[in-house]
N, C-alpha and C. Protein backbone atom coordinates (compact mmCIF):
# COMPACT_ATOMS: atom_id res chain seq x y z
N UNK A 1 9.61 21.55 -17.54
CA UNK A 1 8.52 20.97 -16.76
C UNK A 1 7.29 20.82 -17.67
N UNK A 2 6.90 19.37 -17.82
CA UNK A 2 5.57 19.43 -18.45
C UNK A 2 4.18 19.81 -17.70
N UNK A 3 2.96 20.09 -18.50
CA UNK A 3 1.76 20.60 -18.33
C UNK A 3 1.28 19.62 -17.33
N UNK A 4 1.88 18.38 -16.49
CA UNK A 4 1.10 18.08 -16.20
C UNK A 4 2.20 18.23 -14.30
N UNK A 5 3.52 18.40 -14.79
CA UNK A 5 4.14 18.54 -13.63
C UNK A 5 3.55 20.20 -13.29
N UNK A 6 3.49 20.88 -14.08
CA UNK A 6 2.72 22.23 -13.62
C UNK A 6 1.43 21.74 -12.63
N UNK A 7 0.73 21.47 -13.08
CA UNK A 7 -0.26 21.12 -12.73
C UNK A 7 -0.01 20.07 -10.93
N UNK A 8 0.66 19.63 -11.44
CA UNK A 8 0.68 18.92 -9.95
C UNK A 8 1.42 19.93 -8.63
N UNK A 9 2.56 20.17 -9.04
CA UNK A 9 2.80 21.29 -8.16
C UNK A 9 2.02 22.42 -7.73
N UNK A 10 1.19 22.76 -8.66
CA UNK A 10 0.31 23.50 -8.44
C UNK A 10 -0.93 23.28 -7.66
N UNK A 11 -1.31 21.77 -7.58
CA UNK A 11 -2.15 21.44 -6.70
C UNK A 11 -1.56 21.25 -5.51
N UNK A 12 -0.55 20.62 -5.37
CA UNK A 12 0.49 20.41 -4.52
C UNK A 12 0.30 21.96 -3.35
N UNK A 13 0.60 22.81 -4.33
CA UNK A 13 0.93 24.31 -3.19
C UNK A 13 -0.15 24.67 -2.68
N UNK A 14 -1.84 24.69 -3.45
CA UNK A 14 -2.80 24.82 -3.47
C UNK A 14 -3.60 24.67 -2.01
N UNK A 15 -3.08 23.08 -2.09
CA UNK A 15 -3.45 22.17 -0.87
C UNK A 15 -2.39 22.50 0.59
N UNK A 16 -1.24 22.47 0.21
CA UNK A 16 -0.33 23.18 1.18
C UNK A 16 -0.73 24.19 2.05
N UNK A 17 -0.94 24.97 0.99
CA UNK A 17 -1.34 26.86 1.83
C UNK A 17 -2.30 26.50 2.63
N UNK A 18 -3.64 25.35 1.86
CA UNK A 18 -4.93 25.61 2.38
C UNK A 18 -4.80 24.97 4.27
N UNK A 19 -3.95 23.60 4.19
CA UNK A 19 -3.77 22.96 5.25
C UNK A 19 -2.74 23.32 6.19
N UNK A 20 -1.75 24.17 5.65
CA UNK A 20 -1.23 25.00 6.93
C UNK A 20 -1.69 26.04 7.57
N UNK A 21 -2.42 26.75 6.87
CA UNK A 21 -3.61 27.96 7.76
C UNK A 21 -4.67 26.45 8.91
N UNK A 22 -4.55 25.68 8.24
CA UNK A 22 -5.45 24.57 8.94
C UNK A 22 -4.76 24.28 10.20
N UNK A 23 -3.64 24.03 10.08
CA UNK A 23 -2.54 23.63 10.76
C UNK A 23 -1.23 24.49 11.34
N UNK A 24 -1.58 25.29 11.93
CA UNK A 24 -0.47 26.08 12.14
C UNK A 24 0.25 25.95 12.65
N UNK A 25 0.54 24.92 13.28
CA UNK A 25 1.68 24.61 14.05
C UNK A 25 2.35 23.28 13.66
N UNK A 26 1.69 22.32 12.82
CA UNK A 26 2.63 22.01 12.12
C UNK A 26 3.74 22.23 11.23
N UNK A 27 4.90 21.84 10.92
CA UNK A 27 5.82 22.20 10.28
C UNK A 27 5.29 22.23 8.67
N UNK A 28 5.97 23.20 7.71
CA UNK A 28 5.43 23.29 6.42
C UNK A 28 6.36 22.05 5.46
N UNK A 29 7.19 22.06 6.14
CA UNK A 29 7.83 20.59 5.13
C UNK A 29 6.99 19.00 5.10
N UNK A 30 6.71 19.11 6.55
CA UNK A 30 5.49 17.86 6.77
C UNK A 30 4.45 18.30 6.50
N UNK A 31 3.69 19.15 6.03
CA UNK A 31 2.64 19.18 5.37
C UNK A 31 2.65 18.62 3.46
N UNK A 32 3.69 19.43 3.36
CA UNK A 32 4.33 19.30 2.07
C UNK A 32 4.41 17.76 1.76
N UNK A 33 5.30 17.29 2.28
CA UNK A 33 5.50 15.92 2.16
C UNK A 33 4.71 14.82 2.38
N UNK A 34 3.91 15.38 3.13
CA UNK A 34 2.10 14.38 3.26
C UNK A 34 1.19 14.60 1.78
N UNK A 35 1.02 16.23 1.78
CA UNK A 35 -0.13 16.27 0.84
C UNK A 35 1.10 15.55 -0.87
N UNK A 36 2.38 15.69 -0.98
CA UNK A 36 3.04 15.05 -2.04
C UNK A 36 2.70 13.69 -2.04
N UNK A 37 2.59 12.90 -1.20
CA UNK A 37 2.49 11.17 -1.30
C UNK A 37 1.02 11.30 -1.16
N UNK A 38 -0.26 12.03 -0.63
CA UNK A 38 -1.50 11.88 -1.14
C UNK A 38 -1.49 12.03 -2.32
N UNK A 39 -0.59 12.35 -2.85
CA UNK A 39 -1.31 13.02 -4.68
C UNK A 39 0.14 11.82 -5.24
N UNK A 40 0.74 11.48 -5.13
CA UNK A 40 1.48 10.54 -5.88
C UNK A 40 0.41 9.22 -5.76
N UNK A 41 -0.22 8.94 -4.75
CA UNK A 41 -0.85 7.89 -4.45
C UNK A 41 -2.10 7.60 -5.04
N UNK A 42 -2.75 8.76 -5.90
CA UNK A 42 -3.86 8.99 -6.42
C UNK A 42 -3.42 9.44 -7.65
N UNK A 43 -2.26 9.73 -8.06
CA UNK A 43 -2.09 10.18 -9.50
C UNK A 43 -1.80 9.64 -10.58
N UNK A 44 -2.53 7.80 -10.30
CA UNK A 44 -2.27 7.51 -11.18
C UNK A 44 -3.97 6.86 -11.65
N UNK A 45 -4.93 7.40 -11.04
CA UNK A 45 -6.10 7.33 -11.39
C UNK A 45 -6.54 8.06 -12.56
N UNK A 46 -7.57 7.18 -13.61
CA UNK A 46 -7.95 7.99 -14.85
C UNK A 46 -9.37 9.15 -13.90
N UNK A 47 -9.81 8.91 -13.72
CA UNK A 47 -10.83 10.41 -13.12
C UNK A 47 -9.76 11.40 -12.31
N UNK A 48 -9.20 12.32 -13.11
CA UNK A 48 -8.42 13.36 -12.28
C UNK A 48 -8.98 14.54 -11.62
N UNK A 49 -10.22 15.03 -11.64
CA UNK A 49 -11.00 15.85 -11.24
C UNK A 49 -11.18 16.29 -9.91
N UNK A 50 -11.27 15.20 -9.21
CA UNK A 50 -11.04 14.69 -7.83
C UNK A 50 -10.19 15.34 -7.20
N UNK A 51 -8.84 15.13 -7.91
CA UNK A 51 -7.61 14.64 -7.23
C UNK A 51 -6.97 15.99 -6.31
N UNK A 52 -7.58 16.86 -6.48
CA UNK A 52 -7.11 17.83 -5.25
C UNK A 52 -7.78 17.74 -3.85
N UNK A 53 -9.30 17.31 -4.07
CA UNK A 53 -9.86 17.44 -3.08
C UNK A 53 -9.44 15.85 -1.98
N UNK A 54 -9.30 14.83 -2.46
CA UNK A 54 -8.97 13.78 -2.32
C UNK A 54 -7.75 13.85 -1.59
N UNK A 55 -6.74 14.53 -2.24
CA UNK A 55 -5.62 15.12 -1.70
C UNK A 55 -5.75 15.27 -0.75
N UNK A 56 -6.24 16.65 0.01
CA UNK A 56 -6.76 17.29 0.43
C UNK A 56 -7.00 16.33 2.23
N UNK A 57 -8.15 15.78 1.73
CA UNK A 57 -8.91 15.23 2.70
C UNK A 57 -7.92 13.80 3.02
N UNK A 58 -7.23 13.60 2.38
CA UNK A 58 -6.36 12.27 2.88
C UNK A 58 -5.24 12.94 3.82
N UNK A 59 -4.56 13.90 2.93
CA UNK A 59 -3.24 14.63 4.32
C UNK A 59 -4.07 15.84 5.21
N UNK A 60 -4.91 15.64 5.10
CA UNK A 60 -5.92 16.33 6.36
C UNK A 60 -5.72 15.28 7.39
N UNK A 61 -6.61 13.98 6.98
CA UNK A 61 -6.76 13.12 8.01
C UNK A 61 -5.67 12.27 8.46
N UNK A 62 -4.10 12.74 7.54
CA UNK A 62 -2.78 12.38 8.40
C UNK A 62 -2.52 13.09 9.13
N UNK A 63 -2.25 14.37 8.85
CA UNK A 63 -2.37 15.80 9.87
C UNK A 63 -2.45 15.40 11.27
N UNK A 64 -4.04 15.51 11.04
CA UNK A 64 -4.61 15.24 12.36
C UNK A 64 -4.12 14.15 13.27
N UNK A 65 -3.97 13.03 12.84
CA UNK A 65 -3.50 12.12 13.26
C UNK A 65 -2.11 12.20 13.73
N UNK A 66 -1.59 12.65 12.93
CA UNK A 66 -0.11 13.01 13.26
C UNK A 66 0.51 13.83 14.42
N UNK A 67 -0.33 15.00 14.60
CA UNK A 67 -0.41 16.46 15.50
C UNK A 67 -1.21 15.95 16.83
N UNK A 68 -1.94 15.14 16.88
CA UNK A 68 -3.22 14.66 17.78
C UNK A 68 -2.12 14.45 19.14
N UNK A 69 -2.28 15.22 20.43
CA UNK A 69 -1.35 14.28 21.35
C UNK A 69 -2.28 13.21 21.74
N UNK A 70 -1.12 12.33 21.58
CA UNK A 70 -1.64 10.51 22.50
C UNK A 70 -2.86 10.20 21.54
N UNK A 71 -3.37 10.55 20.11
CA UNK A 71 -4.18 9.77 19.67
C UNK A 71 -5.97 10.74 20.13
N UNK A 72 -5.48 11.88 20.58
CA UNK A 72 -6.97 12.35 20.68
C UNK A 72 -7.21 13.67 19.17
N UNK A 73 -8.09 13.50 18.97
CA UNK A 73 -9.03 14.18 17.69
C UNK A 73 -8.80 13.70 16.45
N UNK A 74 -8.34 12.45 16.52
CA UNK A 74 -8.14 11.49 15.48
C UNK A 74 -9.43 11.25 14.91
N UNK A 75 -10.61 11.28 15.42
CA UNK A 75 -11.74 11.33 14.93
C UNK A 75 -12.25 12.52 14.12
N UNK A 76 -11.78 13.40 14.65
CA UNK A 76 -12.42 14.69 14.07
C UNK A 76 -12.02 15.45 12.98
């Protein structure tokens, strides 16, 4: 595994842990698999600095969306 697949998995789990304490009742594979395609989707940007929090806040606001019944706290 290269330094940079370290690195991604590592943000990868980072973001995981942080959004299933967020989310507890979502399943941990769909968290997983959200915050993975936020960070494939952004990993190919030169400013990498970002890219956890970005992460982050993008499979947050699938989450929510996702878990929301009928479309309520989609805002929040």
């Amino acid at each position: 595994m290269s330094g940079s697949d370290e690195e991604k998995e590592s943000t990868i789990d980072q973001v995981v842990e942080r959004l299933a304490g967020r989310f507890p009742d979502a399943d941990r594979g769909l968290i997983a698999g959200i915050v993975s395609e936020e960070y494939d989707a952004l990993d190919s940007g030169r400013i990498r600095t970002f890219i956890p929090t970005l992460v982050e806040k993008g499979a947050k606001t699938r989450l929510r969306r996702e878990l929301a019944p009928d479309g309520f706290g989609a805002g929040t």
